[in-house]
C-alpha atoms as a PDB file:
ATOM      1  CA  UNK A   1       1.873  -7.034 -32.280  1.00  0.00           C
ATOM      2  CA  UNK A   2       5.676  -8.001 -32.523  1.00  0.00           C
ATOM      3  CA  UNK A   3       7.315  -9.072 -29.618  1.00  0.00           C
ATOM      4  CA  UNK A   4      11.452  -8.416 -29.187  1.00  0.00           C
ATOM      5  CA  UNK A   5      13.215 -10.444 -26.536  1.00  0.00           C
ATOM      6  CA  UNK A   6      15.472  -7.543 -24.787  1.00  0.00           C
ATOM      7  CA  UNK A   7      17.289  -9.642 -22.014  1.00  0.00           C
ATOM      8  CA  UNK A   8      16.805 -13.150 -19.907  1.00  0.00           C
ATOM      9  CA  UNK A   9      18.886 -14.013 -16.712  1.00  0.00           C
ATOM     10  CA  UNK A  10      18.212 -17.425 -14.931  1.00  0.00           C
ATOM     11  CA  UNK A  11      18.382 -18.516 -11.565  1.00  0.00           C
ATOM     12  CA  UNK A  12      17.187 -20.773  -8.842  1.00  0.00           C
ATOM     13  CA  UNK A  13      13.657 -19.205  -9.322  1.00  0.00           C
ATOM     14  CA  UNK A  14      13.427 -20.038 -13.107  1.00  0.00           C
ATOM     15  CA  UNK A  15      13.605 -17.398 -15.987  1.00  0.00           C
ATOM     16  CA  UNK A  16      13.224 -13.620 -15.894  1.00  0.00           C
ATOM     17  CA  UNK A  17      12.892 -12.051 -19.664  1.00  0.00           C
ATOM     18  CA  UNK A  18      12.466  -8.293 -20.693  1.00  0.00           C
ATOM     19  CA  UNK A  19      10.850  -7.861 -24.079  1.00  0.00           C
ATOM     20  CA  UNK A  20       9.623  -5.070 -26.173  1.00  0.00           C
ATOM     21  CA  UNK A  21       5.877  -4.506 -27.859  1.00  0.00           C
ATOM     22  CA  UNK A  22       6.159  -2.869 -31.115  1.00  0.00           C
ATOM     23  CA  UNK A  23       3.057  -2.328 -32.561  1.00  0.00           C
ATOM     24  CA  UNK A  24       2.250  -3.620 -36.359  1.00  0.00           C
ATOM     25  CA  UNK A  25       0.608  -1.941 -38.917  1.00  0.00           C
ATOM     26  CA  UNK A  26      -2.583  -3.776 -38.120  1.00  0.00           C
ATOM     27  CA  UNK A  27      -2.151  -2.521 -34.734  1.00  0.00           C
ATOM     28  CA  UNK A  28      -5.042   0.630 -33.332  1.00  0.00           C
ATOM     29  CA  UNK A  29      -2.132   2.891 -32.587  1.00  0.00           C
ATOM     30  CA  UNK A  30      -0.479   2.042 -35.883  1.00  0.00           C
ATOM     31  CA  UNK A  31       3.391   0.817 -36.616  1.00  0.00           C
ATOM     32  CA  UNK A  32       4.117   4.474 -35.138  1.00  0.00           C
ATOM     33  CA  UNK A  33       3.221   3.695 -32.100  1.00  0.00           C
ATOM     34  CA  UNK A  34       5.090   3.305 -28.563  1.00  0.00           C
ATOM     35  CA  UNK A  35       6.947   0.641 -28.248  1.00  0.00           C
ATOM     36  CA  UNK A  36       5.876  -1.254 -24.676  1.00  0.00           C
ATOM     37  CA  UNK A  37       8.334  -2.838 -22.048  1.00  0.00           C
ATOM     38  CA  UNK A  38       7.128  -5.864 -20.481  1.00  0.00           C
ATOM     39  CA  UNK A  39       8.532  -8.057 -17.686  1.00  0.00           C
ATOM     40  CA  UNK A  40       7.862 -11.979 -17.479  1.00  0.00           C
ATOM     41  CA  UNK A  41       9.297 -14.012 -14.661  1.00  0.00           C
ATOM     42  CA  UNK A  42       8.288 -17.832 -15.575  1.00  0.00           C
ATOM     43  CA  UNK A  43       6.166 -17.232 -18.573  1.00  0.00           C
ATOM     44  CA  UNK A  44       3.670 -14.914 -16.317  1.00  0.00           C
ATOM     45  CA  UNK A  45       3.037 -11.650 -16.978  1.00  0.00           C
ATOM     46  CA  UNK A  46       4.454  -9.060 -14.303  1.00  0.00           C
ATOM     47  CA  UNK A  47       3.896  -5.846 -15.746  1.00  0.00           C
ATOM     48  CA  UNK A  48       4.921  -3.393 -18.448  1.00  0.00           C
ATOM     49  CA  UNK A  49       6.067   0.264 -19.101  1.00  0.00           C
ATOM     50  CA  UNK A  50       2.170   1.001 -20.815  1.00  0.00           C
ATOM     51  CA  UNK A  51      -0.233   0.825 -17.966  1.00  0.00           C
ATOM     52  CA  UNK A  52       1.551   1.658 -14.758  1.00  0.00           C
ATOM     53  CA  UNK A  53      -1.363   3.220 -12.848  1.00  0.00           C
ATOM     54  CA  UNK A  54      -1.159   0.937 -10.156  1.00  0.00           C
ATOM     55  CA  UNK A  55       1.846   0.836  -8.882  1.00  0.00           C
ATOM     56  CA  UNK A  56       1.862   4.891  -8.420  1.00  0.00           C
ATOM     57  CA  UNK A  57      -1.355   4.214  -6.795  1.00  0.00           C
ATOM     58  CA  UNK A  58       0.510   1.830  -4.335  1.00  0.00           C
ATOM     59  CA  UNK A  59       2.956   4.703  -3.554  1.00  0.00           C
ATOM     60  CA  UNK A  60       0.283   7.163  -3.505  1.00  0.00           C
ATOM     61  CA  UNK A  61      -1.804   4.823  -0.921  1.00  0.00           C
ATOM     62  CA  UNK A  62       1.069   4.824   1.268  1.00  0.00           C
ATOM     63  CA  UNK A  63       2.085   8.099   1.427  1.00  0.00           C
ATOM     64  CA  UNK A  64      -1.286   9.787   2.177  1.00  0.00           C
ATOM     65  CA  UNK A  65      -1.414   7.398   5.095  1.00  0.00           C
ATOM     66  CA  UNK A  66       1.492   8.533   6.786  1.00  0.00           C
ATOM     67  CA  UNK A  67       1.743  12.064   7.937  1.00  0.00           C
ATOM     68  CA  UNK A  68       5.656  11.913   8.012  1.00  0.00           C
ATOM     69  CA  UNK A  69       6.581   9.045   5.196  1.00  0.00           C
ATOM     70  CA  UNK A  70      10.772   9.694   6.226  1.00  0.00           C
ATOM     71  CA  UNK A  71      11.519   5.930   5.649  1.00  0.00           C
ATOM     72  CA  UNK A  72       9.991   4.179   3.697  1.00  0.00           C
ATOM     73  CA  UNK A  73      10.576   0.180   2.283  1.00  0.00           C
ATOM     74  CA  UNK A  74       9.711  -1.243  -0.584  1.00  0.00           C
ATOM     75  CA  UNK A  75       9.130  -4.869  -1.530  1.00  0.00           C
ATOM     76  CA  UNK A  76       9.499  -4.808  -5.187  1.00  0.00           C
ATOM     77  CA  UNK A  77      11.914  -3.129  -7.198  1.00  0.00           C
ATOM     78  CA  UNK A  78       9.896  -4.144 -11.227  1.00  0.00           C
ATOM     79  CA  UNK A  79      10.162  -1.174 -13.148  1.00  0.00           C
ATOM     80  CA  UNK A  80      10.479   1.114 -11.059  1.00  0.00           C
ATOM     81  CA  UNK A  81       7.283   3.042 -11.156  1.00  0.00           C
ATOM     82  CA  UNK A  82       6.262   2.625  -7.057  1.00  0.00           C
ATOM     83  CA  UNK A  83      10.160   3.713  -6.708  1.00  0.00           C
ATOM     84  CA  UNK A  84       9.302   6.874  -8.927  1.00  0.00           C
ATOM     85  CA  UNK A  85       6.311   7.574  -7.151  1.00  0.00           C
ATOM     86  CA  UNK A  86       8.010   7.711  -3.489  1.00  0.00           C
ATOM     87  CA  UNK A  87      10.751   9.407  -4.864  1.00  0.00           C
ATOM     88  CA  UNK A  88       8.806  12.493  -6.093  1.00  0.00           C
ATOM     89  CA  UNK A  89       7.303  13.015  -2.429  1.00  0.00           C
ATOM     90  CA  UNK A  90       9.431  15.412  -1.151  1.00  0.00           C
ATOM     91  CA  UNK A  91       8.634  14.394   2.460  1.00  0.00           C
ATOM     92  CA  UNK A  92      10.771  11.305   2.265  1.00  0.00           C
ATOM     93  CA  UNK A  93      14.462  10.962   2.975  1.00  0.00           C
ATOM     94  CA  UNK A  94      15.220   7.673   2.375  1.00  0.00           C
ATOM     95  CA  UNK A  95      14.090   4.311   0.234  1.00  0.00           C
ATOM     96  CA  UNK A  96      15.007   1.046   0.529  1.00  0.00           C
ATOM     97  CA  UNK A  97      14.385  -1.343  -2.220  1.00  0.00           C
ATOM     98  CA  UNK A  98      14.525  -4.921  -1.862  1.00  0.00           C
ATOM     99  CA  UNK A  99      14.688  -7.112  -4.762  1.00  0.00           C
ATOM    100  CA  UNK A 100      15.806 -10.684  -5.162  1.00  0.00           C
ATOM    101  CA  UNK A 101      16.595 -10.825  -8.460  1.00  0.00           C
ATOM    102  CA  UNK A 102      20.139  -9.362  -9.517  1.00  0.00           C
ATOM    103  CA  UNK A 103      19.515  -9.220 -12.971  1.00  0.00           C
ATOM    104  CA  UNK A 104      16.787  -6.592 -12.652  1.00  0.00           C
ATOM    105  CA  UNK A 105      18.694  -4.891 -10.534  1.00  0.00           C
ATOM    106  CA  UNK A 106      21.386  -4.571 -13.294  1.00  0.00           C
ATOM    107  CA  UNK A 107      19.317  -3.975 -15.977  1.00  0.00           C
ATOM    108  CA  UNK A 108      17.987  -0.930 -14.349  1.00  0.00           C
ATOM    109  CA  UNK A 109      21.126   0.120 -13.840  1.00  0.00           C
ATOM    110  CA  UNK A 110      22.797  -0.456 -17.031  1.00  0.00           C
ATOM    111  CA  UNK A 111      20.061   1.266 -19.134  1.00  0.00           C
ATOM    112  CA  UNK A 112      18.483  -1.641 -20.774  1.00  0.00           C
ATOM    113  CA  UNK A 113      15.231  -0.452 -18.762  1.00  0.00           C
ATOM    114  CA  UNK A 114      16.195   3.485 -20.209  1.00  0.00           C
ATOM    115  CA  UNK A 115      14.481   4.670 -17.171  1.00  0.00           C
ATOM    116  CA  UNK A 116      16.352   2.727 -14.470  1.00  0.00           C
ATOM    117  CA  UNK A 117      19.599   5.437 -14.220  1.00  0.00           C
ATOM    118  CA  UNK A 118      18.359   8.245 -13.451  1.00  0.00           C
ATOM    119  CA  UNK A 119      15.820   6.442 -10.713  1.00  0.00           C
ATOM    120  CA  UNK A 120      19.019   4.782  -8.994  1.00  0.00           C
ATOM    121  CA  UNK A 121      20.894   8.203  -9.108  1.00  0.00           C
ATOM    122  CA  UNK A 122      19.044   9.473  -6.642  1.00  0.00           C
ATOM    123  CA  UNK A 123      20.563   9.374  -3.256  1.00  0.00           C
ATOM    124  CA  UNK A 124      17.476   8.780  -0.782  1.00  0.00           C
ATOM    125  CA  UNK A 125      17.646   5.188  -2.740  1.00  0.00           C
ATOM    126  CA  UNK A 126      18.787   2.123  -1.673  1.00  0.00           C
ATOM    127  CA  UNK A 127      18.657  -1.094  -3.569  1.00  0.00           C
ATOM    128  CA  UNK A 128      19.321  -4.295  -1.609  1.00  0.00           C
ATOM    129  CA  UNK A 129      19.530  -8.019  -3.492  1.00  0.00           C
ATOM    130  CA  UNK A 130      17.770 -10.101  -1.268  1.00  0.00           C
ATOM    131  CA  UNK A 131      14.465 -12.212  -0.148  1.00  0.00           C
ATOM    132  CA  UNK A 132      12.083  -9.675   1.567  1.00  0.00           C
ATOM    133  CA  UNK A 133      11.821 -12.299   4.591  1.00  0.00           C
ATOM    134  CA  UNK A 134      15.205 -12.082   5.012  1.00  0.00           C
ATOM    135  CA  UNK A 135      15.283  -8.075   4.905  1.00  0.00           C
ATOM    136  CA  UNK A 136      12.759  -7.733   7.015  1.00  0.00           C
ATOM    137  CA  UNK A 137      13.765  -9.897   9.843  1.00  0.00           C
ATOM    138  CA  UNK A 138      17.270  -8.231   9.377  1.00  0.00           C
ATOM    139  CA  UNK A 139      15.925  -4.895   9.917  1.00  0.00           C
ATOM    140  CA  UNK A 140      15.149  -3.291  13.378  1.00  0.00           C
ATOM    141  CA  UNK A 141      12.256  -2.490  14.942  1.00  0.00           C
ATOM    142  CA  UNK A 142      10.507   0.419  14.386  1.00  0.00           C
ATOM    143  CA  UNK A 143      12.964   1.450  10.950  1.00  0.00           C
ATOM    144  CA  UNK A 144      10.484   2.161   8.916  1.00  0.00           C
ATOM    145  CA  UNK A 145       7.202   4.676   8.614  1.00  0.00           C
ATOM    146  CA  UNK A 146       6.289   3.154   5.516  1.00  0.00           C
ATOM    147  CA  UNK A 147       6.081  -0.434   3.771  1.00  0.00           C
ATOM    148  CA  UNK A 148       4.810  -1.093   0.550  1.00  0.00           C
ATOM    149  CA  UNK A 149       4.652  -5.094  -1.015  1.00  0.00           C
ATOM    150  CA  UNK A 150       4.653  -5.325  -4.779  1.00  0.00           C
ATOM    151  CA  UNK A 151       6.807  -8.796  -5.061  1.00  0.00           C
ATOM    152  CA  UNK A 152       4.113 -11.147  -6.739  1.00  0.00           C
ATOM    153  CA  UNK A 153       0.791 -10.592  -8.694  1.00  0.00           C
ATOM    154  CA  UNK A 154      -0.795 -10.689  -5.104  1.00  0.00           C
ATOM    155  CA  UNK A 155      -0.937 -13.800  -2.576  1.00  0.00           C
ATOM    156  CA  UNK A 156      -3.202 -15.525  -4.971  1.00  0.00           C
ATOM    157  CA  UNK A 157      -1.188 -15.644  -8.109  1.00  0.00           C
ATOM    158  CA  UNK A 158       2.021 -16.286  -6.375  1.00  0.00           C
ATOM    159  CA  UNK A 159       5.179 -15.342  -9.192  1.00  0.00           C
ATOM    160  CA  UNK A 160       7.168 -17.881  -6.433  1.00  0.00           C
ATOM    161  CA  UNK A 161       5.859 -20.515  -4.543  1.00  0.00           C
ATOM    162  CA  UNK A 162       7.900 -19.296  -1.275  1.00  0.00           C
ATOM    163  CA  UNK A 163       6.331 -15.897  -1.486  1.00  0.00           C
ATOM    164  CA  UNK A 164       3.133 -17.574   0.449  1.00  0.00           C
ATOM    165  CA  UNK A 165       4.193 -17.050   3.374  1.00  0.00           C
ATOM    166  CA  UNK A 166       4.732 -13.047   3.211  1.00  0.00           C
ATOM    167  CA  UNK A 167       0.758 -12.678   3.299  1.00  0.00           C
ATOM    168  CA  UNK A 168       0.274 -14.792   6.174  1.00  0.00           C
ATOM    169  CA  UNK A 169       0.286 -13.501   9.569  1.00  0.00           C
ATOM    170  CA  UNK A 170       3.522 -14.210  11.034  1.00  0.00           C
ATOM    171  CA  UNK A 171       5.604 -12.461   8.825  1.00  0.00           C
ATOM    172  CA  UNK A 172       3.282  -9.363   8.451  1.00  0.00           C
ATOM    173  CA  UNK A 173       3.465  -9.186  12.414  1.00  0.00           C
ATOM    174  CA  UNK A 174       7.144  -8.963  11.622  1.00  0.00           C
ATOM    175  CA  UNK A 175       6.547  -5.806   9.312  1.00  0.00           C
ATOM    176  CA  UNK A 176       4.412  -4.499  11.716  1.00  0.00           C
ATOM    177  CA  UNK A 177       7.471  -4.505  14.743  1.00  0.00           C
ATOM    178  CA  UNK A 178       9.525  -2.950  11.867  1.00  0.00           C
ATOM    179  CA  UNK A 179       7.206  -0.008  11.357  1.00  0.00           C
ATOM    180  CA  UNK A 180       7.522   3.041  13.711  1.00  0.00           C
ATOM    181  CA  UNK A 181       4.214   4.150  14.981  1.00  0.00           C
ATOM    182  CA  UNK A 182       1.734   4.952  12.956  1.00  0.00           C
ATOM    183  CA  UNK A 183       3.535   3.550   9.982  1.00  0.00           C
ATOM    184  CA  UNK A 184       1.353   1.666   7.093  1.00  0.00           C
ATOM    185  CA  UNK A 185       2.178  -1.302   5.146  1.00  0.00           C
ATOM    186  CA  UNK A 186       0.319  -1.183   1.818  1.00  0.00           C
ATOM    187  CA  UNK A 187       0.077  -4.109  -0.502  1.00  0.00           C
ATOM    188  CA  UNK A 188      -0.370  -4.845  -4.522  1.00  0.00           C
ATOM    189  CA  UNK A 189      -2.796  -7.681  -5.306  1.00  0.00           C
ATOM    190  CA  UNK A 190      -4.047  -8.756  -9.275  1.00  0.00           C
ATOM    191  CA  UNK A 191      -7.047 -10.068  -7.821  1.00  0.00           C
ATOM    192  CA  UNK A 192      -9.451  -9.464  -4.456  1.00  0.00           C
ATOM    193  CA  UNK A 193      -8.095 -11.287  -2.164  1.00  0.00           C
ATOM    194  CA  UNK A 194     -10.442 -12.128   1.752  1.00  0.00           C
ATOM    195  CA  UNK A 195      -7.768 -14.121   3.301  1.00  0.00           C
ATOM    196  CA  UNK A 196      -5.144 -11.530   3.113  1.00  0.00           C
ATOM    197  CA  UNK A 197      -8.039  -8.836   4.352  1.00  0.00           C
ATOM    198  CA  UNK A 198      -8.606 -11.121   7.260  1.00  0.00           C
ATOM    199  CA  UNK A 199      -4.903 -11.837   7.747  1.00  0.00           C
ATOM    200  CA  UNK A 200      -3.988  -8.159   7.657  1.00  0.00           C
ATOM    201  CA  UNK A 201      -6.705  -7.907  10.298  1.00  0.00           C
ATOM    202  CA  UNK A 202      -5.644 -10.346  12.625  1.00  0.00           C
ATOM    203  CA  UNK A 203      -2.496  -8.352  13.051  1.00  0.00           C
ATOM    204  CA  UNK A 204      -2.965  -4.266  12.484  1.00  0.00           C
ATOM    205  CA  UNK A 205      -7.015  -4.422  13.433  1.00  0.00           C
ATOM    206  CA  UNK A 206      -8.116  -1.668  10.697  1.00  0.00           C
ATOM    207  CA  UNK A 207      -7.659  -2.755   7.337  1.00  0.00           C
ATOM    208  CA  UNK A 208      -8.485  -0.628   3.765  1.00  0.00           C
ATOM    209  CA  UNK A 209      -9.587  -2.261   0.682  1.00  0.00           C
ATOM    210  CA  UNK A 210      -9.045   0.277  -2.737  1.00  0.00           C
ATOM    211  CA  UNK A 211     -10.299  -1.054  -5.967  1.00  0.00           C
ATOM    212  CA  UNK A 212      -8.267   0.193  -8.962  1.00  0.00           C
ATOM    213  CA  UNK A 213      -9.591  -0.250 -12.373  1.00  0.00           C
ATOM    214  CA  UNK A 214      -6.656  -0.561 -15.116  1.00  0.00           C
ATOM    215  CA  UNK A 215      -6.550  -0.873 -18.740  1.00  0.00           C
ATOM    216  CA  UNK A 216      -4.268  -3.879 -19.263  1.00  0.00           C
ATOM    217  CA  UNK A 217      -3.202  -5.045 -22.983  1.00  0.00           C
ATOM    218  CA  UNK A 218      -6.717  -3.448 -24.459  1.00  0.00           C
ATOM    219  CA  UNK A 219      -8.739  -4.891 -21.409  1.00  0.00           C
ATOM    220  CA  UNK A 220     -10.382  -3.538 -18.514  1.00  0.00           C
ATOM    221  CA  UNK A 221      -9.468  -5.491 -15.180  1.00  0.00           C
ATOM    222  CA  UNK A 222      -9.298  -4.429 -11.546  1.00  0.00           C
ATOM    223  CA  UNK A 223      -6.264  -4.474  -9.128  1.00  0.00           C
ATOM    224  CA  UNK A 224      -6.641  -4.108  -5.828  1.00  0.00           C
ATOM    225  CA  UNK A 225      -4.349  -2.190  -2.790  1.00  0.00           C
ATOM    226  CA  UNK A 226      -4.444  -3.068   0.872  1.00  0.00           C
ATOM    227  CA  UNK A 227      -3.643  -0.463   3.491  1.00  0.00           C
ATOM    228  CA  UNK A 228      -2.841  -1.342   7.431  1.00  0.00           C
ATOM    229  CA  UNK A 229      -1.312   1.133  10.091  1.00  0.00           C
ATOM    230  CA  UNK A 230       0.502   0.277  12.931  1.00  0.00           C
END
């Protein structure tokens, strides 16, 4: 496997680098085969453009909770695939996306992720540089019918330190003033994860656990989605 180093920003948070996977000739799939887009922040794997299963399953979670999904927020721009997902459900009129780092924002934009224009054409979305904290306390109550958290590997494989506190039950009771009602807030997770379970119960009461198996770089692993209404 060859790796190609496609762009790097830095910031306060550390290092952010796109690369490409080109497959060798030793390669399975040959030297033929697709080449892979894969996003790093710190060293630590995010995700890539090959196995993208779960974050359409995170859209796809939170849409079949909500009978009326017109607003929906999402915590997490990455490559766009939960965007693409919530943007092909005709129900919904508008998206915010809030991402805190600019240079992923641009690089969707500009093309270097070839996907990321014709995503960000679409009207219904909104992209908004910022801390999801911050968004969410700006926001008013009751603006949303749908949440959806995709801004670390889940709360216990943190991509920032500061992100901690988004699982915890203070700022989820914030999410849950900022969802109209019967909204859902759905959340990503790399691994199981009790402690947000019990957090997420502590605040909404009913919480849904969905295992979803993945084939990650030639290796079967499990992600996991949480589901809460308001």
């Amino acid at each position: 496997m060859e790796y190609v180093e496609t762009a790097r920003a830095e910031s306060e948070r550390g290092e952010l680098v796109l690369r490409e996977r080109r497959p060798g000739p030793d390669d399975p799939a040959g030297s033929g085969g697709p080449t892979v887009l894969e996003l790093r922040a710190n060293g630590v794997f995010v995700m890539d453009t090959r196995e993208h299963a779960s974050e359409r399953a995170l859209a796809e979670a939170a849409l079949a909770t909500v009978e009326e999904p017109r607003r929906v927020l999402i915590g997490g721009l990455g490559l766009g695939f939960t965007l693409d997902r919530v943007l092909g459900d005709r129900r919904v009129e508008h998206v915010d996306v809030v991402e805190i780092e600019p240079a992923l924002v641009e690089w969707m934009r500009n093309g270097t992720i070839p996907h990321g224009p014709r995503l960000l054409a679409d009207r219904r979305a909104r992209i908004v540089v910022a801390d999801i904290a911050e968004a969410l306390t700006e926001a008013r109550p009751s603006t949303y019918d749908v949440v959806l958290l995709d801004v670390d590997n889940g709360p216990d494989q943190l991509v920032h330190a500061g992100n901690a506190a988004i699982y915890r039950p203070e700022f989820l009771r914030r999410v849950a003033e900022r969802l109209g009602a019967g909204g859902a807030l759905v959340v990503w997770s790399a691994a199981r994860s009790p402690e947000l379970t019990e957090a997420l119960r502590a605040v909404f009461g009913e919480v849904e656990e969905h295992d979803q198996p993945v084939r990650l770089q030639e290796r079967d692993e499990h992600y996991w989605l949480y589901a809460a209404r308001a």
